[in-house]
PDB file of N, CA and C in Angstrom:
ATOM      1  N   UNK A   1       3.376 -16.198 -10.825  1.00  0.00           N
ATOM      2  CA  UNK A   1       2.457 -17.015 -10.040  1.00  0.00           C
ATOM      3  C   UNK A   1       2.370 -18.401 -10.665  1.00  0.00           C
ATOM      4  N   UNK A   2       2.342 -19.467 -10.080  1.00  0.00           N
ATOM      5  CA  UNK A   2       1.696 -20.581 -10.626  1.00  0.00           C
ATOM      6  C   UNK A   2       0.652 -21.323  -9.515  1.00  0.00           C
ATOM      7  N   UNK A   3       0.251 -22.212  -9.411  1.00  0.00           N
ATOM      8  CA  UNK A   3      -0.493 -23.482  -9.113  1.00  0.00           C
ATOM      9  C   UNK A   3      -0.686 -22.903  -7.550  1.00  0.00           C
ATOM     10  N   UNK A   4      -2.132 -22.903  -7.232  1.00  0.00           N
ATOM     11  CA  UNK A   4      -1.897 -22.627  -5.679  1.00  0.00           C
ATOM     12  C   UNK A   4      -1.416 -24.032  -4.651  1.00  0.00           C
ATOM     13  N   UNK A   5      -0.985 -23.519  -3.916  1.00  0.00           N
ATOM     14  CA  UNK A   5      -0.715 -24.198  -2.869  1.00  0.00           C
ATOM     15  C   UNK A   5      -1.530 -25.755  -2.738  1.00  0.00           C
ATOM     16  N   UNK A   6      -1.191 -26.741  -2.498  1.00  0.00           N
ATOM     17  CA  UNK A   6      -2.003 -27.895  -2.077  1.00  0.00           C
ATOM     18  C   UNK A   6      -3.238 -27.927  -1.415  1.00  0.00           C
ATOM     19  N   UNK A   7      -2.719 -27.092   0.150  1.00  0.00           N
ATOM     20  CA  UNK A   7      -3.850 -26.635   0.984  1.00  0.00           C
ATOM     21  C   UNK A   7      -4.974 -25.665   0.268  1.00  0.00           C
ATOM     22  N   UNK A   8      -4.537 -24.948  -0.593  1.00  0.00           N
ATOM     23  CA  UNK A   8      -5.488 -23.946  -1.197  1.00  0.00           C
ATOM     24  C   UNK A   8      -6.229 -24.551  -2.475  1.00  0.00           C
ATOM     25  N   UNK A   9      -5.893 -25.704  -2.483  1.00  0.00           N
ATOM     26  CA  UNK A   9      -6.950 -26.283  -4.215  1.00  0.00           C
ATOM     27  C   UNK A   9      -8.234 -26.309  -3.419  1.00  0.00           C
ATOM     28  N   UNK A  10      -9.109 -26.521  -4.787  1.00  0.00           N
ATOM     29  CA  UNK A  10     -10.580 -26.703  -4.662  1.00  0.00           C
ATOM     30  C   UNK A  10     -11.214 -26.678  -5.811  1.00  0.00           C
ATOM     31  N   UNK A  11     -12.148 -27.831  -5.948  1.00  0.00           N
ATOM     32  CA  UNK A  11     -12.918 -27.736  -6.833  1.00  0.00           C
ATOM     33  C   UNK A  11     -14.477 -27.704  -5.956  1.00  0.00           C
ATOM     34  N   UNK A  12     -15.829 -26.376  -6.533  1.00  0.00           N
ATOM     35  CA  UNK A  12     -16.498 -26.239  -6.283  1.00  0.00           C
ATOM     36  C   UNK A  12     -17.503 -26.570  -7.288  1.00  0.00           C
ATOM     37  N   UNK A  13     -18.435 -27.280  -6.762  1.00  0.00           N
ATOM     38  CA  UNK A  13     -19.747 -27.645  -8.012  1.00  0.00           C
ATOM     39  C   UNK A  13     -21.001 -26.979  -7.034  1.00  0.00           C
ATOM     40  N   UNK A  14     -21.718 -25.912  -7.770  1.00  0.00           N
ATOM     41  CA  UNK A  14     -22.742 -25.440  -7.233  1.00  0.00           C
ATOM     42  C   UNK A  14     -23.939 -25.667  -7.969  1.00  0.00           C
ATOM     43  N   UNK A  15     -25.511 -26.050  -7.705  1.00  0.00           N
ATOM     44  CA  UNK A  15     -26.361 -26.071  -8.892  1.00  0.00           C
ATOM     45  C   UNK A  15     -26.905 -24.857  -8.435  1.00  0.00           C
ATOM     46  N   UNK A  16     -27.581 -23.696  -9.453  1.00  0.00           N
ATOM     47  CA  UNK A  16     -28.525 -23.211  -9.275  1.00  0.00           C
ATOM     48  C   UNK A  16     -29.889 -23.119  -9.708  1.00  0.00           C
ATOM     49  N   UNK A  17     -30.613 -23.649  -8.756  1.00  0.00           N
ATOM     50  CA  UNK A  17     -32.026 -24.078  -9.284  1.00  0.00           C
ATOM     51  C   UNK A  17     -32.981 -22.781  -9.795  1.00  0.00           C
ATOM     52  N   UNK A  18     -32.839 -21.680  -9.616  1.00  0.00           N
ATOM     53  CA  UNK A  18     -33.537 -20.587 -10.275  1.00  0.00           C
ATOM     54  C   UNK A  18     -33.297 -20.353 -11.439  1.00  0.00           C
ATOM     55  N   UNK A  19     -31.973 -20.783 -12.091  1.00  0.00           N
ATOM     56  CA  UNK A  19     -31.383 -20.475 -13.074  1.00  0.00           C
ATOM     57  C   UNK A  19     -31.485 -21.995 -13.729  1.00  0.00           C
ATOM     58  N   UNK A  20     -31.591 -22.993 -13.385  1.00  0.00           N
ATOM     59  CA  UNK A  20     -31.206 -24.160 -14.215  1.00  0.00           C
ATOM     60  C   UNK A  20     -29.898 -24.373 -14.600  1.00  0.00           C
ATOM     61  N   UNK A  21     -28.859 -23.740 -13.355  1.00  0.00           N
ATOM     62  CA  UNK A  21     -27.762 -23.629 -14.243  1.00  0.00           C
ATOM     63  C   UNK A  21     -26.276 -24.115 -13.278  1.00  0.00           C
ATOM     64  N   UNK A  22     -25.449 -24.741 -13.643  1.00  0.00           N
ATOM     65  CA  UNK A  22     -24.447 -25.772 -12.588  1.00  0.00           C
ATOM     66  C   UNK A  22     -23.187 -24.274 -12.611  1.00  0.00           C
ATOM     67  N   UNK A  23     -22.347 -23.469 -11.458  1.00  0.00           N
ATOM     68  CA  UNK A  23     -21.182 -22.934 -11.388  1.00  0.00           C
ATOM     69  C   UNK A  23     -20.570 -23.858 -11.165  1.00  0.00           C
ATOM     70  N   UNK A  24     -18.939 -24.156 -11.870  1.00  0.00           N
ATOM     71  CA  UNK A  24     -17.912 -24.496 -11.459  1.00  0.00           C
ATOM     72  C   UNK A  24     -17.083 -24.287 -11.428  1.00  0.00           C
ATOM     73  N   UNK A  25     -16.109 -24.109 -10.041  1.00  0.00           N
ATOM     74  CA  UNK A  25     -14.989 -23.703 -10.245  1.00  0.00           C
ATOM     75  C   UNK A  25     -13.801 -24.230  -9.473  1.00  0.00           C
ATOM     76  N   UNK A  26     -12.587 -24.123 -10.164  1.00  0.00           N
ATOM     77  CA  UNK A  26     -11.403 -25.004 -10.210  1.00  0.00           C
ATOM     78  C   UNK A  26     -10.748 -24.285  -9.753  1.00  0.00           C
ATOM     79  N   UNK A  27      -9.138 -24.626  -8.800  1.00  0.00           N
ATOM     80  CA  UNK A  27      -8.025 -24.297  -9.068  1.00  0.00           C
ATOM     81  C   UNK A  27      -7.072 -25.604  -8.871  1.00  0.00           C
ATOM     82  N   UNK A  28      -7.455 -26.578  -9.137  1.00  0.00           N
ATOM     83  CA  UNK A  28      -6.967 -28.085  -9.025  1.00  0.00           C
ATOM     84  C   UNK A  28      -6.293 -28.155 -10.058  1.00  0.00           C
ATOM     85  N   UNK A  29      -5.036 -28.569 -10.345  1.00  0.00           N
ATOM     86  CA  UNK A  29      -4.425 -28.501 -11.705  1.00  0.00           C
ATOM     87  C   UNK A  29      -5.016 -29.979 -12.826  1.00  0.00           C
ATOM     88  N   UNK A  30      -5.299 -30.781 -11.902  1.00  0.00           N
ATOM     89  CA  UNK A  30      -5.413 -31.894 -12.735  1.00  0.00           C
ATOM     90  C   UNK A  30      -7.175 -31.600 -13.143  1.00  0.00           C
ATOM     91  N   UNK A  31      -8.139 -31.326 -12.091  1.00  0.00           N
ATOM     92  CA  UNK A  31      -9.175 -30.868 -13.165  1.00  0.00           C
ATOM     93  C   UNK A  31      -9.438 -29.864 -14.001  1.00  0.00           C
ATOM     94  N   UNK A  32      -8.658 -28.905 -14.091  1.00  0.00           N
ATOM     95  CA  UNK A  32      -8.533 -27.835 -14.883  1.00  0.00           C
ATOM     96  C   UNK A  32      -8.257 -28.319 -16.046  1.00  0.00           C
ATOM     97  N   UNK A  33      -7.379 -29.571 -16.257  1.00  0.00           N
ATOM     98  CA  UNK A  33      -6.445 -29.678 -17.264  1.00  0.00           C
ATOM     99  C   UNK A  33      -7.783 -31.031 -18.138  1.00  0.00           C
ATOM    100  N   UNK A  34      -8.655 -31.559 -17.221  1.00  0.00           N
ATOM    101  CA  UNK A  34      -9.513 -32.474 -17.566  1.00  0.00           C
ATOM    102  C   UNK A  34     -10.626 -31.326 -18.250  1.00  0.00           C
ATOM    103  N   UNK A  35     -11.065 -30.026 -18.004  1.00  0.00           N
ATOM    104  CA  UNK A  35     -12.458 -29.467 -18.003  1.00  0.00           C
ATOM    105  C   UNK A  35     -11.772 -28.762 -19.200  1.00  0.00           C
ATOM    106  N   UNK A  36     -10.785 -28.327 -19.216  1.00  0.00           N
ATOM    107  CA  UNK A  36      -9.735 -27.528 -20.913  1.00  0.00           C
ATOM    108  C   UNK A  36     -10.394 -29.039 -21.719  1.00  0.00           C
ATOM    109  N   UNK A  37      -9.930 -30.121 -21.547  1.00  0.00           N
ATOM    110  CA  UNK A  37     -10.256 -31.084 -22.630  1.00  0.00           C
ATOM    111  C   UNK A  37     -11.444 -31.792 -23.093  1.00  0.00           C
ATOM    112  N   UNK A  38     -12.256 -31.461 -22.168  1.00  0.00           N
ATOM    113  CA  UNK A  38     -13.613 -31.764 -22.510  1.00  0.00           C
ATOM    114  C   UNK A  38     -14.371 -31.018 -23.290  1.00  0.00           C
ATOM    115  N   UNK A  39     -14.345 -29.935 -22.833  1.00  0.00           N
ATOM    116  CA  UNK A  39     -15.291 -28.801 -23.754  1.00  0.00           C
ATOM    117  C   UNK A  39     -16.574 -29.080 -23.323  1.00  0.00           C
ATOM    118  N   UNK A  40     -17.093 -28.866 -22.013  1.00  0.00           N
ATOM    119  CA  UNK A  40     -18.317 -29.123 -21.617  1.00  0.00           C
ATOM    120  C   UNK A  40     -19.152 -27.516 -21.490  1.00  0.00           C
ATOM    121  N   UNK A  41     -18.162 -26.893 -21.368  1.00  0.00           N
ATOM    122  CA  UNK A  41     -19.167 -25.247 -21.327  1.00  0.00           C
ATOM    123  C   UNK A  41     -18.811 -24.621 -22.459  1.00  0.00           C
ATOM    124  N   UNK A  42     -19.688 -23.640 -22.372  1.00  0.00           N
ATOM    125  CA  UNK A  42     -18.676 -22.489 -23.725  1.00  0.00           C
ATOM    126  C   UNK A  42     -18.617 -21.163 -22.938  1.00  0.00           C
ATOM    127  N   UNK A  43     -19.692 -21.075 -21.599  1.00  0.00           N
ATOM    128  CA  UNK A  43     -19.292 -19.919 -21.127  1.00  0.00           C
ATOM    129  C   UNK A  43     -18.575 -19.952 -20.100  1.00  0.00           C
ATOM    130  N   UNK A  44     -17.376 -19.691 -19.489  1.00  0.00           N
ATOM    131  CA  UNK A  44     -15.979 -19.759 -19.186  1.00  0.00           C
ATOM    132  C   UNK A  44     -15.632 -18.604 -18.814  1.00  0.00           C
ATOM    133  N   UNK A  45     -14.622 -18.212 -17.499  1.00  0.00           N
ATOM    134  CA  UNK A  45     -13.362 -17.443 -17.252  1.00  0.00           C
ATOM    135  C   UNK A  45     -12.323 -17.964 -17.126  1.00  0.00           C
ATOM    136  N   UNK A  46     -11.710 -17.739 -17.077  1.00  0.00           N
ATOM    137  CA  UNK A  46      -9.996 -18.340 -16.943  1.00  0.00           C
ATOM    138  C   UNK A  46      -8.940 -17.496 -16.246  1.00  0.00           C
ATOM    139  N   UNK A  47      -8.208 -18.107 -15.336  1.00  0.00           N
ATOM    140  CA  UNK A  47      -7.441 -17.115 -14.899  1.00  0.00           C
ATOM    141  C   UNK A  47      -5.890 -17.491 -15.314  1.00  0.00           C
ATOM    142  N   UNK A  48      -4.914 -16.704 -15.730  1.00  0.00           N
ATOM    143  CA  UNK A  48      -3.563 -17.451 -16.280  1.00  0.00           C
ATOM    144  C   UNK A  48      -2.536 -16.674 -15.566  1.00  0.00           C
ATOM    145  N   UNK A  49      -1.441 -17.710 -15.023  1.00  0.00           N
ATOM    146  CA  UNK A  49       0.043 -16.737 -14.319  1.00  0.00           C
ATOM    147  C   UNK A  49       0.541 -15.743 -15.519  1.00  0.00           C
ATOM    148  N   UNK A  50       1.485 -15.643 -15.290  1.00  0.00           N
ATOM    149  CA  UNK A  50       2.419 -14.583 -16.251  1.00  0.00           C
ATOM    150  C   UNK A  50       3.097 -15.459 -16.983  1.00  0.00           C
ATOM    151  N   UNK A  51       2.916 -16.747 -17.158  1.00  0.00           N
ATOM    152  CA  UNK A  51       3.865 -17.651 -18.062  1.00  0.00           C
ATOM    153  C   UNK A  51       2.684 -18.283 -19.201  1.00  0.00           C
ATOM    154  N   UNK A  52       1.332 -17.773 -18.631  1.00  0.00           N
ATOM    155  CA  UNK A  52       0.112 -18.669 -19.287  1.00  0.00           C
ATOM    156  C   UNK A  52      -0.064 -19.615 -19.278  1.00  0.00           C
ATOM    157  N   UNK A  53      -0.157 -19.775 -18.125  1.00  0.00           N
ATOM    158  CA  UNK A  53      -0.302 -21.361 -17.341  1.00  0.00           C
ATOM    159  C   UNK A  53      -1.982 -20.973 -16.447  1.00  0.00           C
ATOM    160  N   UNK A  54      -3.109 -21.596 -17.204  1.00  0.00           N
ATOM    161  CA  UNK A  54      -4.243 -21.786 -16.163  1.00  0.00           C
ATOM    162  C   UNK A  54      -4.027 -21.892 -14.920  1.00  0.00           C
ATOM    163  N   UNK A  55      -4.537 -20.945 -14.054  1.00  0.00           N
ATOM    164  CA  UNK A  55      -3.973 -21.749 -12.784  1.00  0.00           C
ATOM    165  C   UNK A  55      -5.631 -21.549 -12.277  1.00  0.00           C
ATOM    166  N   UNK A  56      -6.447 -21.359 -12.861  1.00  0.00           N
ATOM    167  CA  UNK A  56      -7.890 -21.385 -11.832  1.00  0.00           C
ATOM    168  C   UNK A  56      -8.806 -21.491 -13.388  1.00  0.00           C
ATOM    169  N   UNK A  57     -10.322 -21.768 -13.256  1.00  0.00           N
ATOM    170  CA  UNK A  57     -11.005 -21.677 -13.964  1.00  0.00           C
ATOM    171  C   UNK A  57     -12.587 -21.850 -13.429  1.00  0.00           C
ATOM    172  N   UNK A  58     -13.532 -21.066 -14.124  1.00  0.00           N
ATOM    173  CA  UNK A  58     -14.693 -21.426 -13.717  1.00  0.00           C
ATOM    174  C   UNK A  58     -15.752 -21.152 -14.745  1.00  0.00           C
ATOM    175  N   UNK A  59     -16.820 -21.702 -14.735  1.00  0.00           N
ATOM    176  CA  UNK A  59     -17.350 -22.838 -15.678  1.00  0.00           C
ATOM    177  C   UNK A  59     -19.041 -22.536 -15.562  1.00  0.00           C
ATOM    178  N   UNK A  60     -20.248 -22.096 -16.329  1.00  0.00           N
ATOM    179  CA  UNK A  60     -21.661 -21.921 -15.993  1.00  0.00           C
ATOM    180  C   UNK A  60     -21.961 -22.835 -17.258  1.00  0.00           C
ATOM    181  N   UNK A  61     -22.774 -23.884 -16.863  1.00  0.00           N
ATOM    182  CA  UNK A  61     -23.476 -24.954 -17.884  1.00  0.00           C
ATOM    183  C   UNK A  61     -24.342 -25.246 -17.375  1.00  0.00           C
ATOM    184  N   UNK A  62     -25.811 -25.842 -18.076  1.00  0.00           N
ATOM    185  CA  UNK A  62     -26.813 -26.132 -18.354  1.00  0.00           C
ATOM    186  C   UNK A  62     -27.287 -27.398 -17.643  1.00  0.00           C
ATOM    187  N   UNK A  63     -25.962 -28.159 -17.948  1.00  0.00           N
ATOM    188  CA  UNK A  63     -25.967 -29.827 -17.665  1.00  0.00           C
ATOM    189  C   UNK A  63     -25.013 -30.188 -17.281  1.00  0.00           C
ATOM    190  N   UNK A  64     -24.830 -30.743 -16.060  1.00  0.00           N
ATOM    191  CA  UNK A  64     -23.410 -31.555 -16.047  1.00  0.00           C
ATOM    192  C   UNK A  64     -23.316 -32.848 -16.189  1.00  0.00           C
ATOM    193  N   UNK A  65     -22.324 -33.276 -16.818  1.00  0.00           N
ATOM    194  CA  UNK A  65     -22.574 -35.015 -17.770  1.00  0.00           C
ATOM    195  C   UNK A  65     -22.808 -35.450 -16.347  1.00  0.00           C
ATOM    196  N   UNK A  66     -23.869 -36.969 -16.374  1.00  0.00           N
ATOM    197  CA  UNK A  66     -24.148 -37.597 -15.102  1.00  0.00           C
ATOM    198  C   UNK A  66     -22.639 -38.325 -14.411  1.00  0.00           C
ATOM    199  N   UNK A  67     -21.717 -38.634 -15.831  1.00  0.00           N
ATOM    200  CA  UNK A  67     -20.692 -39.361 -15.320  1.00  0.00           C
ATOM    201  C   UNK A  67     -19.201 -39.047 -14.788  1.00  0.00           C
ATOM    202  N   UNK A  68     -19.551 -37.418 -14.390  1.00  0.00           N
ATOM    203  CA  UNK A  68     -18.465 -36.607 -14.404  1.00  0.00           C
ATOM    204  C   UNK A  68     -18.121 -36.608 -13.088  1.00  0.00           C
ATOM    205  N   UNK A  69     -17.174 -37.349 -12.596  1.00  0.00           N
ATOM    206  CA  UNK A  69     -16.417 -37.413 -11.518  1.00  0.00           C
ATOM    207  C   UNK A  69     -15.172 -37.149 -11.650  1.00  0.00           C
ATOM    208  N   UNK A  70     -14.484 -36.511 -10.254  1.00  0.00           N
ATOM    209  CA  UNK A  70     -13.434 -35.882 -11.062  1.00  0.00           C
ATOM    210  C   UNK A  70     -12.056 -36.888  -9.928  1.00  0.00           C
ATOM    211  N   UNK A  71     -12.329 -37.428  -9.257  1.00  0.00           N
ATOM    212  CA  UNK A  71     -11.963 -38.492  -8.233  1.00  0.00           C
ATOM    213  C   UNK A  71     -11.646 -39.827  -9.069  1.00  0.00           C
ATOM    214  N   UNK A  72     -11.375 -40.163  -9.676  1.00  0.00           N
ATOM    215  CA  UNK A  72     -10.909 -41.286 -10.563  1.00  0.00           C
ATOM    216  C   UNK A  72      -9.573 -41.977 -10.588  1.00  0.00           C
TER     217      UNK A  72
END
């Protein structure tokens, strides 16, 4: 497996206000490869092909930096 399809990327930002707490989740290669280098969560899943290549990821944090756009 690698990289989904074009049509099939997505990055989702959800807040949840009961929890105080932001889900995010990726299968965009270029923000995947931005959210690996930041180190903004510590609690994390990851999903990897058979070559160990990230190809999805998703993300529960506290805070999301105000300046985090992923459109740049």
């Amino acid at each position: 497996m690698s990289y989904h399809e074009k049509e099939d990327q997505e990055t989702v930002i959800i807040y949840e206000p009961a929890r105080n707490q932001w889900d995010l989740y990726t299968n965009v290669p270029k923000h995947i490869k931005r959210l690996k280098s930041d180190y903004i969560a510590t609690n994390f899943k990851e999903e990897r092909d058979r070559e160990g290549k990230t190809i999805s990821l998703r993300l529960k944090l506290e805070k999301l930096p105000s300046s985090y756009l992923f459109n740049k």
